[in-house]
Structure formats: C-alpha cells, structure tokens
Protein backbone atom coordinates (compact mmCIF):
# COMPACT_ATOMS: atom_id res chain seq x y z
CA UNK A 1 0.00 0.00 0.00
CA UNK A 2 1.20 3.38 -0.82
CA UNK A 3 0.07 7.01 -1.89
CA UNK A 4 -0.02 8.29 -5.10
CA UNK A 5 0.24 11.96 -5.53
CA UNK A 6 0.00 14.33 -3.33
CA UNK A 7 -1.97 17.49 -4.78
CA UNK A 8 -2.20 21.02 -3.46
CA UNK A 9 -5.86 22.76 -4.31
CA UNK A 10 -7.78 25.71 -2.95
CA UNK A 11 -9.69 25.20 0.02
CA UNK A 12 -13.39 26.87 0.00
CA UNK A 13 -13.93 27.58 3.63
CA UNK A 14 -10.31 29.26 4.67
CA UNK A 15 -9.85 30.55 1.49
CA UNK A 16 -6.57 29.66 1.21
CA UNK A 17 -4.18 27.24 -1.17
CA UNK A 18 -3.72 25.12 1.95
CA UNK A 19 -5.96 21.72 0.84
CA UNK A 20 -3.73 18.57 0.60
CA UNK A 21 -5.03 15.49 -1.55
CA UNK A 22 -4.16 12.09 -2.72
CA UNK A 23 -5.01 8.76 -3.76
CA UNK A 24 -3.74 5.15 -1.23
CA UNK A 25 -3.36 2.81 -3.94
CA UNK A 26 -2.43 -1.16 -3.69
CA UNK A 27 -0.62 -3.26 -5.71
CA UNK A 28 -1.96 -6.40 -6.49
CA UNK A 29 -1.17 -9.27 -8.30
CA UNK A 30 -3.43 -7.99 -11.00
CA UNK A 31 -2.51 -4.60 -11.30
CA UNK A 32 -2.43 -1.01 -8.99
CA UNK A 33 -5.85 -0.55 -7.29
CA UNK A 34 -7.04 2.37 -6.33
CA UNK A 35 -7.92 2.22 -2.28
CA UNK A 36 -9.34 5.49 -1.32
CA UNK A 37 -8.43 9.14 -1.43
CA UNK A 38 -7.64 11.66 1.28
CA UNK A 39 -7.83 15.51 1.70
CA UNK A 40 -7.10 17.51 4.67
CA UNK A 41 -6.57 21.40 5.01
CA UNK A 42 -3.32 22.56 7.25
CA UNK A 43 -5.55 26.06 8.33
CA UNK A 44 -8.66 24.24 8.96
CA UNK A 45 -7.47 21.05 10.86
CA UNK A 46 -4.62 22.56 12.78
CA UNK A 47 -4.33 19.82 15.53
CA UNK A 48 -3.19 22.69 17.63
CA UNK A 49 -6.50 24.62 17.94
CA UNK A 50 -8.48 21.23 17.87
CA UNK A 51 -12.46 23.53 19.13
CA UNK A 52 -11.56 24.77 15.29
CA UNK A 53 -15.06 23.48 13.46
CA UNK A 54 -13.83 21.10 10.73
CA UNK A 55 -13.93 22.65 7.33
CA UNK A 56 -13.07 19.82 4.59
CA UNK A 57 -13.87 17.03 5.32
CA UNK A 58 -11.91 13.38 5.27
C-alpha cells in the first residue's frame, strides 16, 4: 500500500491554497488498485486549535 500523488488545491472555507489530496493505492497481483483518497486542510485542521469546526472534510 502506498500514496499516489500528493496534490495542493484551494480550500473553499479558509480561502486559502492550503488543501492537501491524494489517492492510497495497492498493488496487487493484478494490477495497482485504487484504495481510497484523502484531503485535509493545514488552516482548517490545525491539531493545535483542535475547538476549530472542521472545514473539509476526510
């Protein structure tokens, strides 16, 4: 298991270019798989001000 990846995109709730992306993909016997994706925001989930209201989702 592994990422693919990782995109930067604009984030509509901080306004800011701050929204991280990506793909988990697998490799299987029968070829890459794609797993899931992933987004989080460094403004809006700051683990340091964790009362912040979450902005962008998983």
């Amino acid at each position: 298991m592994t990422t693919g990846d990782v995109t930067a995109s604009w984030c509509p709730t901080c306004k800011a270019h701050s929204l991280l992306g990506g793909e988990v993909l697998v490799l299987a016997p029968d070829g890459v798989a794609r797993v899931s994706s992933w987004r989080w925001c460094e403004i809006c989930e700051n683990p340091a001000y964790p009362e912040q209201e979450k902005c962008c989702g998983p």
